[in-house]
PDB file of N, CA and C in Angstrom:
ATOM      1  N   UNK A   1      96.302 104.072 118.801  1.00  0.00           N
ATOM      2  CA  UNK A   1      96.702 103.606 120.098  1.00  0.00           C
ATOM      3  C   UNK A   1      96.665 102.080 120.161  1.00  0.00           C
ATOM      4  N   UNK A   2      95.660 101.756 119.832  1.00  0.00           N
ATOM      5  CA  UNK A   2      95.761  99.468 119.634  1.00  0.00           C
ATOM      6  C   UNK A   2      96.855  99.619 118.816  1.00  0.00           C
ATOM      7  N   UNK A   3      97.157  99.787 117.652  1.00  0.00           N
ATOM      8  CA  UNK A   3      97.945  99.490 116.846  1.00  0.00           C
ATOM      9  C   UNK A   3      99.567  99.754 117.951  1.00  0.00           C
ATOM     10  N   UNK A   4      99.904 100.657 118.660  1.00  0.00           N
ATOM     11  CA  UNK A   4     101.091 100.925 119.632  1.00  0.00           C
ATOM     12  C   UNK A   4     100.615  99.627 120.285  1.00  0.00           C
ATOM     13  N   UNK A   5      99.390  99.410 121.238  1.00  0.00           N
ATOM     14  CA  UNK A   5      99.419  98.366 121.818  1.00  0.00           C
ATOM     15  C   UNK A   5      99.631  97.377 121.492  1.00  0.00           C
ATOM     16  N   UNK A   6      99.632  96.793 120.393  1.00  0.00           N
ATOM     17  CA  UNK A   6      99.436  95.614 119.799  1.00  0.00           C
ATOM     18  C   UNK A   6     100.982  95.065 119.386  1.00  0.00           C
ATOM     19  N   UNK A   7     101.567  96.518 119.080  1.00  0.00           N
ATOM     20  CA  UNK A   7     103.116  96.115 118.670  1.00  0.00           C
ATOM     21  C   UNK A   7     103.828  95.927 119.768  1.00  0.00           C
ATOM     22  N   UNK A   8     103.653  96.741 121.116  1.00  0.00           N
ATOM     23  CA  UNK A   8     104.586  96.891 121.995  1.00  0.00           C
ATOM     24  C   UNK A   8     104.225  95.131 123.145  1.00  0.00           C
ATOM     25  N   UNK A   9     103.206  94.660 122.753  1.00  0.00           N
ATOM     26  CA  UNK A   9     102.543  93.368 123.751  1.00  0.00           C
ATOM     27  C   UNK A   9     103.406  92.329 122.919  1.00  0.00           C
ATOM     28  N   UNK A  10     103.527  92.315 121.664  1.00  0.00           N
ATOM     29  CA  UNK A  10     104.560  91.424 120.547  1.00  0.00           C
ATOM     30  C   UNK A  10     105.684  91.199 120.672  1.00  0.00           C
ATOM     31  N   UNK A  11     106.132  92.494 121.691  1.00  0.00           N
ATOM     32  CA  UNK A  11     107.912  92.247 122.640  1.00  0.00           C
ATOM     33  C   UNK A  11     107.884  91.015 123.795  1.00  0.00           C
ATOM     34  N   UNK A  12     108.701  90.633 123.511  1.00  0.00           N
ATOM     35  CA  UNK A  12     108.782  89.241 124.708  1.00  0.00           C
ATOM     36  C   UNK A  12     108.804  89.736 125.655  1.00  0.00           C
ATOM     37  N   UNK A  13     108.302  89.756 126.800  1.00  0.00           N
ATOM     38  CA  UNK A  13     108.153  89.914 128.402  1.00  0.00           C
ATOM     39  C   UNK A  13     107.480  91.200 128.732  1.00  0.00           C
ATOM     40  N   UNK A  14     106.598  92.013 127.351  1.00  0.00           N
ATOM     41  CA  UNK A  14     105.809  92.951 127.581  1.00  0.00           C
ATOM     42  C   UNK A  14     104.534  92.694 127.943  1.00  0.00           C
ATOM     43  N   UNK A  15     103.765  93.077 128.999  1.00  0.00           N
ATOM     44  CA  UNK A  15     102.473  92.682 129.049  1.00  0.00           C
ATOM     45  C   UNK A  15     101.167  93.292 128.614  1.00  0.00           C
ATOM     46  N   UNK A  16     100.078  93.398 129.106  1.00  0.00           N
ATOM     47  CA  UNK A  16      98.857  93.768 128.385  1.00  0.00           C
ATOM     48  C   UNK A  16      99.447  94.985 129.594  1.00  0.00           C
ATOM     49  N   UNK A  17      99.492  94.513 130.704  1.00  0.00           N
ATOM     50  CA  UNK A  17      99.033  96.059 131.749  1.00  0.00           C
ATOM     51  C   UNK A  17     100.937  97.183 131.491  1.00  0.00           C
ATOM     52  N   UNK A  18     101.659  96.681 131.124  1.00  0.00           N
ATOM     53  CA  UNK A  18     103.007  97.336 131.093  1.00  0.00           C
ATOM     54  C   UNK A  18     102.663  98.201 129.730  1.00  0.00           C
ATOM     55  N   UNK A  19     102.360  97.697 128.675  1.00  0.00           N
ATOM     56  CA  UNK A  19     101.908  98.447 127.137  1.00  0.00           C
ATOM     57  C   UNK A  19     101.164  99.248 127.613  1.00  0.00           C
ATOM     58  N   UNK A  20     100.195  99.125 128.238  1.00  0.00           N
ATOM     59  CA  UNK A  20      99.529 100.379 128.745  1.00  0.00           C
ATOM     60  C   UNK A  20      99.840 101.568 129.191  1.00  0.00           C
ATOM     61  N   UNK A  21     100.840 101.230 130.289  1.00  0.00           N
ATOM     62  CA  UNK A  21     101.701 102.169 130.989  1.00  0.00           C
ATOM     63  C   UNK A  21     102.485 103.078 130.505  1.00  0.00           C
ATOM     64  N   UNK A  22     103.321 102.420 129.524  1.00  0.00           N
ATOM     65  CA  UNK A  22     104.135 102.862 128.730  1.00  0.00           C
ATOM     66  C   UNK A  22     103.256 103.976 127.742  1.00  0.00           C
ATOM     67  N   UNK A  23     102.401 103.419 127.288  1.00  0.00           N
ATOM     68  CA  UNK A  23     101.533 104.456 126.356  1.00  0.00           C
ATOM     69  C   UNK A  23     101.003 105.313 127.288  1.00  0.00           C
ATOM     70  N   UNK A  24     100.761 105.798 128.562  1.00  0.00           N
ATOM     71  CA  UNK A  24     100.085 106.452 129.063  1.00  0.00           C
ATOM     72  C   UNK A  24     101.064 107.180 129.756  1.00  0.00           C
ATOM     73  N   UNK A  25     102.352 107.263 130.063  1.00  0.00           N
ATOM     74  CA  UNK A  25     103.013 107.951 130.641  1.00  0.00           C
ATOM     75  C   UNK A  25     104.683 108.217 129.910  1.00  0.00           C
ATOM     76  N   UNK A  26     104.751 107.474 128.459  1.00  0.00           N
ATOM     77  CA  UNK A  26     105.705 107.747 127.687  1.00  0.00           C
ATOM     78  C   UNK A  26     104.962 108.231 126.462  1.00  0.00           C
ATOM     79  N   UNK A  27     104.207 109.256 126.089  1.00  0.00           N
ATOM     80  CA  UNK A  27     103.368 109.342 124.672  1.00  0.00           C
ATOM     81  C   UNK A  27     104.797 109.929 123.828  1.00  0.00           C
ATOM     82  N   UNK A  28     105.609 109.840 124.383  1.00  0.00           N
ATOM     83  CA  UNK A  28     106.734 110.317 123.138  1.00  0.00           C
ATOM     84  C   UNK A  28     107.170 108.974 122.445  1.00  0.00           C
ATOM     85  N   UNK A  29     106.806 108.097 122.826  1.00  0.00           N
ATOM     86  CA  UNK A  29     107.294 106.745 122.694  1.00  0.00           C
ATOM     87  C   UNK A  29     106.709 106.660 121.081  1.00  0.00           C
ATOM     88  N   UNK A  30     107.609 106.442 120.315  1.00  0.00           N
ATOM     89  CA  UNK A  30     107.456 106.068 118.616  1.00  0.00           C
ATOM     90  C   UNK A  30     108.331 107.253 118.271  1.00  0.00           C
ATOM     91  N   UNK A  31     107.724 108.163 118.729  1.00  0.00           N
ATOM     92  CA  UNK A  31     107.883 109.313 117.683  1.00  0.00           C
ATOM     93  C   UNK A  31     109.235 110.395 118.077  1.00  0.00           C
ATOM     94  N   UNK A  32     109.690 109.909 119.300  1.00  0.00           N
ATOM     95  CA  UNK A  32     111.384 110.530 119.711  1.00  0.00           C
ATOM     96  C   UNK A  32     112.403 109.314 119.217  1.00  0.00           C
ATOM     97  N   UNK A  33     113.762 110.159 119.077  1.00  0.00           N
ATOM     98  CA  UNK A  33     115.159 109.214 119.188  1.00  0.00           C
ATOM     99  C   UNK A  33     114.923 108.019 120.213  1.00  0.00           C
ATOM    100  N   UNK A  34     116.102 107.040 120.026  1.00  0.00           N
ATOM    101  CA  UNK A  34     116.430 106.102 121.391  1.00  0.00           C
ATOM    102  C   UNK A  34     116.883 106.480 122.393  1.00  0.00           C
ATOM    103  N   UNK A  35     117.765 107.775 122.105  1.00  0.00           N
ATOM    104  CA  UNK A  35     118.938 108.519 122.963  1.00  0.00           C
ATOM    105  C   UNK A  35     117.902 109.133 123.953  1.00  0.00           C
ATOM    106  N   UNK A  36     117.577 110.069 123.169  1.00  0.00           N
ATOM    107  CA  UNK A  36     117.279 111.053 124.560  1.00  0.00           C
ATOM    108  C   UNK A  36     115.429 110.548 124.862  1.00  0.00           C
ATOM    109  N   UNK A  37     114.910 109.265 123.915  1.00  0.00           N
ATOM    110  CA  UNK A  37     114.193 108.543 125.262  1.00  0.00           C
ATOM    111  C   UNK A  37     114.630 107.861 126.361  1.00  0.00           C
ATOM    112  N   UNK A  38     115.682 107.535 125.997  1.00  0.00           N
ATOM    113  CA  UNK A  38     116.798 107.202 127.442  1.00  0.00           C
ATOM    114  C   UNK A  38     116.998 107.690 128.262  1.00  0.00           C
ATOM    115  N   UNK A  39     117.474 109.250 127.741  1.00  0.00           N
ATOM    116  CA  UNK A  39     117.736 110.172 129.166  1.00  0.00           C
ATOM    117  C   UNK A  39     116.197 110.361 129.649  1.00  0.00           C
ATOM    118  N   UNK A  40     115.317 110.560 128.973  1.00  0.00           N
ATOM    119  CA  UNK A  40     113.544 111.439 129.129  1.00  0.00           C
ATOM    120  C   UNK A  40     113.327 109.911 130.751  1.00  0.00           C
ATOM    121  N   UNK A  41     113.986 109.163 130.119  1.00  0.00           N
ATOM    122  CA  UNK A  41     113.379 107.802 131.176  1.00  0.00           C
ATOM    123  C   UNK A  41     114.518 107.535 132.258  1.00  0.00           C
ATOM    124  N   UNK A  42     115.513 107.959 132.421  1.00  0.00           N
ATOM    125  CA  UNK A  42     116.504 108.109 133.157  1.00  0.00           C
ATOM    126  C   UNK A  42     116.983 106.915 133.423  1.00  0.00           C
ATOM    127  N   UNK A  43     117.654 106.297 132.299  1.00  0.00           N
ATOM    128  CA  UNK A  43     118.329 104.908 131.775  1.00  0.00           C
ATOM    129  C   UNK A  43     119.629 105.190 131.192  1.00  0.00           C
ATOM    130  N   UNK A  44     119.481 105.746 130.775  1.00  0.00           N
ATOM    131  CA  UNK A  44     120.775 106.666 129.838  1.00  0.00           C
ATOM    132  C   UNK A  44     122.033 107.235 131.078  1.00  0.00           C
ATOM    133  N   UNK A  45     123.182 106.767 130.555  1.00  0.00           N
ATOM    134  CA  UNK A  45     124.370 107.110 131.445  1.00  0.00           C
ATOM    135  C   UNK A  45     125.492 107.930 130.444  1.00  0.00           C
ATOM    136  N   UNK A  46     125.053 108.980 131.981  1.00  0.00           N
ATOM    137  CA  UNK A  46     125.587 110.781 131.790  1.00  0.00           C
ATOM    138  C   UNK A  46     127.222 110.395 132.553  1.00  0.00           C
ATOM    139  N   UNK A  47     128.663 111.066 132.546  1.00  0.00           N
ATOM    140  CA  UNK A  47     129.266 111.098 132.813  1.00  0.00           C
ATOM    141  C   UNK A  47     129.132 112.230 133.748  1.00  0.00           C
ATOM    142  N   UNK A  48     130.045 112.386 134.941  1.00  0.00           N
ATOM    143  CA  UNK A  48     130.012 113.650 135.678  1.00  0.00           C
ATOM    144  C   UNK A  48     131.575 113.820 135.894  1.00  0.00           C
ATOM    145  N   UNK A  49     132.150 114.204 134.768  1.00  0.00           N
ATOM    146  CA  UNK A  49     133.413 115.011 134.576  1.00  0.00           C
ATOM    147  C   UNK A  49     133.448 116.779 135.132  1.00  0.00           C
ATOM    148  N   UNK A  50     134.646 117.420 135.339  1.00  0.00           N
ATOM    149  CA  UNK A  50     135.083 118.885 135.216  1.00  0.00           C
ATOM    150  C   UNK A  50     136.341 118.845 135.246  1.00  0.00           C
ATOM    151  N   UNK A  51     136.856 119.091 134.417  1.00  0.00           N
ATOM    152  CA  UNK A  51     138.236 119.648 134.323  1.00  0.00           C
ATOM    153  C   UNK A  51     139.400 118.420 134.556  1.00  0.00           C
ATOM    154  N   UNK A  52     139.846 117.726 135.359  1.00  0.00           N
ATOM    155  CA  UNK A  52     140.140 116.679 135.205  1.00  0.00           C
ATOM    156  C   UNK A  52     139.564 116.222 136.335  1.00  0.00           C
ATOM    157  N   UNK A  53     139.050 116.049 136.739  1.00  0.00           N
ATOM    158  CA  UNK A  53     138.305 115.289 137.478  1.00  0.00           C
ATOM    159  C   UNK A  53     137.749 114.320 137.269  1.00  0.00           C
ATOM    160  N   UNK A  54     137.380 113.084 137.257  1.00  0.00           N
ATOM    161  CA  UNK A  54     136.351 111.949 136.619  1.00  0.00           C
ATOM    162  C   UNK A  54     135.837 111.735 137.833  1.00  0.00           C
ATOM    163  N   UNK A  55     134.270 111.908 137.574  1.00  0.00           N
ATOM    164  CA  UNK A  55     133.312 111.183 138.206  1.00  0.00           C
ATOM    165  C   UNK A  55     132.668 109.845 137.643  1.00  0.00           C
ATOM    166  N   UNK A  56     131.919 109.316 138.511  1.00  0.00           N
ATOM    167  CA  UNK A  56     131.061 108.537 138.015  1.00  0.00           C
ATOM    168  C   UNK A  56     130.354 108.211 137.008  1.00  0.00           C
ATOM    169  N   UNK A  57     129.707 107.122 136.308  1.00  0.00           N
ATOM    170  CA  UNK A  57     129.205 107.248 135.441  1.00  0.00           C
ATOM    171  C   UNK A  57     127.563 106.652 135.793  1.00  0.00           C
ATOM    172  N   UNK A  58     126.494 108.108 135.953  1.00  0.00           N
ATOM    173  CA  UNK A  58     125.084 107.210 136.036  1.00  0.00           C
ATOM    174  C   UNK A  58     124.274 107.516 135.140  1.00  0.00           C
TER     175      UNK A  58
END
């Protein structure tokens, strides 16, 4: 867990109390894809298509 902390505080504009956070409420963090930690964090943009329809993109 220091060793996650230690790397993720080494990112520019990460802090001591944000590394924390992140480790305490993302524990998938290292060890999933980028992708679907994206969607897991709801950052990631889903299309909302049917048939021809185009929706939005959030």
């Amino acid at each position: 867990m220091q060793s996650t902390h230690a790397l993720l505080t080494s990112v520019p504009g990460v802090g001591n109390l944000i590394a924390w956070h992140l480790i305490a409420f993302l524990p998938e963090l290292g060890r999933c894809a980028h992708k679907p930690l994206a969607a897991l964090v709801g950052v990631a943009p889903f299309n909302h298509d049917s048939g021809k329809h185009k929706g939005k993109r959030l």
